[in-house]
Protein backbone atom coordinates (compact mmCIF):
# COMPACT_ATOMS: atom_id res chain seq x y z
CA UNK A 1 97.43 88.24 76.58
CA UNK A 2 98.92 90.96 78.41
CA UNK A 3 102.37 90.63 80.22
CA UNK A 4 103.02 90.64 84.32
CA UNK A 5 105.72 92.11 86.26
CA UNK A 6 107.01 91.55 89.04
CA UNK A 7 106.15 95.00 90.47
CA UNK A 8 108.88 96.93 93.01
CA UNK A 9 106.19 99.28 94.28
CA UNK A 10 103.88 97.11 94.99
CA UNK A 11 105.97 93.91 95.75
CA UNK A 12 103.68 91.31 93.83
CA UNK A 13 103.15 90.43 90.03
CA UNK A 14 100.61 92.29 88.02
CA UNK A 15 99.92 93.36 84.85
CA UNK A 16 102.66 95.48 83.44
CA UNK A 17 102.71 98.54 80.97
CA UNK A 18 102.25 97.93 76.95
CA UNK A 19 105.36 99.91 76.30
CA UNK A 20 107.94 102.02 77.99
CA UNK A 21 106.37 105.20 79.57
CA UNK A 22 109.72 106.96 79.16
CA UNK A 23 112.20 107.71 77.13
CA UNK A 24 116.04 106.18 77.88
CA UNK A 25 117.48 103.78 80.55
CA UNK A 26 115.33 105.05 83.21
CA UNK A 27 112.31 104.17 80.90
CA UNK A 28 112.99 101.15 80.22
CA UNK A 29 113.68 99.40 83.77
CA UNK A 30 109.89 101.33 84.27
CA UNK A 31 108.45 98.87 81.66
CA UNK A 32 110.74 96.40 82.74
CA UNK A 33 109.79 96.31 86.73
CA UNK A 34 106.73 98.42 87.34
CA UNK A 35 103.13 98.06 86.94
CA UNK A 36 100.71 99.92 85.37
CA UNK A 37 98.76 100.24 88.58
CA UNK A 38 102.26 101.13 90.19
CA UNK A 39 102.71 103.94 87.10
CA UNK A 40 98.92 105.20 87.90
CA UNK A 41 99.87 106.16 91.65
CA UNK A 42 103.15 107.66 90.12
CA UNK A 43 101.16 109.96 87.65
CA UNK A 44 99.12 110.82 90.36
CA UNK A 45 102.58 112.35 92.50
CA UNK A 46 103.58 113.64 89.61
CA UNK A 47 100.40 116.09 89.48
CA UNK A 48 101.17 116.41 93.25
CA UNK A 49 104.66 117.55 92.61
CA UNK A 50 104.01 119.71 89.33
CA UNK A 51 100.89 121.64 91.45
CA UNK A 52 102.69 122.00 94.75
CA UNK A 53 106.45 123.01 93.33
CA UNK A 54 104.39 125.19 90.30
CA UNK A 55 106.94 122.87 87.87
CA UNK A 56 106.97 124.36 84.52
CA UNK A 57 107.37 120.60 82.65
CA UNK A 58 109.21 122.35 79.84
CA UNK A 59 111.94 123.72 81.80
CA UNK A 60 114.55 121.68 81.58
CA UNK A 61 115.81 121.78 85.82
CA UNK A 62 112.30 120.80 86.50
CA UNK A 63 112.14 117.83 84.13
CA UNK A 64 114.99 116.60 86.28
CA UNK A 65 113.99 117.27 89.09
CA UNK A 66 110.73 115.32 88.12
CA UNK A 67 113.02 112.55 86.63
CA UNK A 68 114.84 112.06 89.61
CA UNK A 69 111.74 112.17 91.94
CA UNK A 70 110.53 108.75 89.32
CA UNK A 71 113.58 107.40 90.22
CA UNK A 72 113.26 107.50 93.68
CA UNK A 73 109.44 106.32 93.57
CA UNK A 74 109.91 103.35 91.62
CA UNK A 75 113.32 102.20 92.65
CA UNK A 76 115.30 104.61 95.69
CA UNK A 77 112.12 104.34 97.82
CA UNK A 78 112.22 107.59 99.50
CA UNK A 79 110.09 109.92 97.78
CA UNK A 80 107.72 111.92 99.52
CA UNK A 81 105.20 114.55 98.66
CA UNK A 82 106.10 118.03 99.41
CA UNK A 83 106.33 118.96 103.11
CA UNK A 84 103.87 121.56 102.69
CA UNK A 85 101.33 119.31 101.19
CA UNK A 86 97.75 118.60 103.03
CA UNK A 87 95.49 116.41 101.49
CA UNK A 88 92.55 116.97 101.29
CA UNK A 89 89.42 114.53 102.91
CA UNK A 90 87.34 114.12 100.02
C-alpha cells in the first residue's frame, strides 16, 4: 500500500514519494509534505531553470541556487520561471 501526503503544492492528499528525493533537512520535509505528482512538476522547473540559466549542476553556486529555488516551490511559494522564459504552444 503506498503512503499519502498531505501535499503543500497541491493542497490535497495524494500519494507521496517512496523515499526522500534529497539529501538533508530540506529532503526530508520533501518526502514528508510533497507528492510525487507535486515532485514531477518540480523536476519539470528544474529542467526549466537548468536550460534557461545554462546551470552547470556540478557547480557548487548553482546547486544552491537550484536548492533554494526547491525551497521556494515546495514551501516559500514564490518561485517563478525565468523572466525571459516563453513557452512554447505545443
Amino acid at each position: 500500500m503506498s503512503r499519502t501526503v498531505q501535499c503543500v503544492l497541491l493542497q490535497r492528499e495524494a500519494p507521496g514519494l517512496d523515499n526522500s528525493p534529497y539529501p538533508g533537512e530540506l529532503g526530508q520535509r520533501i518526502f514528508e509534505n510533497v507528492s510525487r505528482e507535486a515532485w514531477q512538476q518540480w523536476l519539470g522547473r528544474q529542467t526549466l531553470l537548468i536550460n534557461e540559466y545554462r546551470i552547470n549542476p556540478l557547480d557548487p553556486k548553482s546547486r544552491k541556487f537550484i536548492e533554494e529555488e526547491m525551497e521556494s516551490f515546495f514551501f516559500g511559494g514564490d518561485s517563478k520561471p525565468p523572466p525571459e522564459f516563453v513557452p512554447s504552444d505545443s
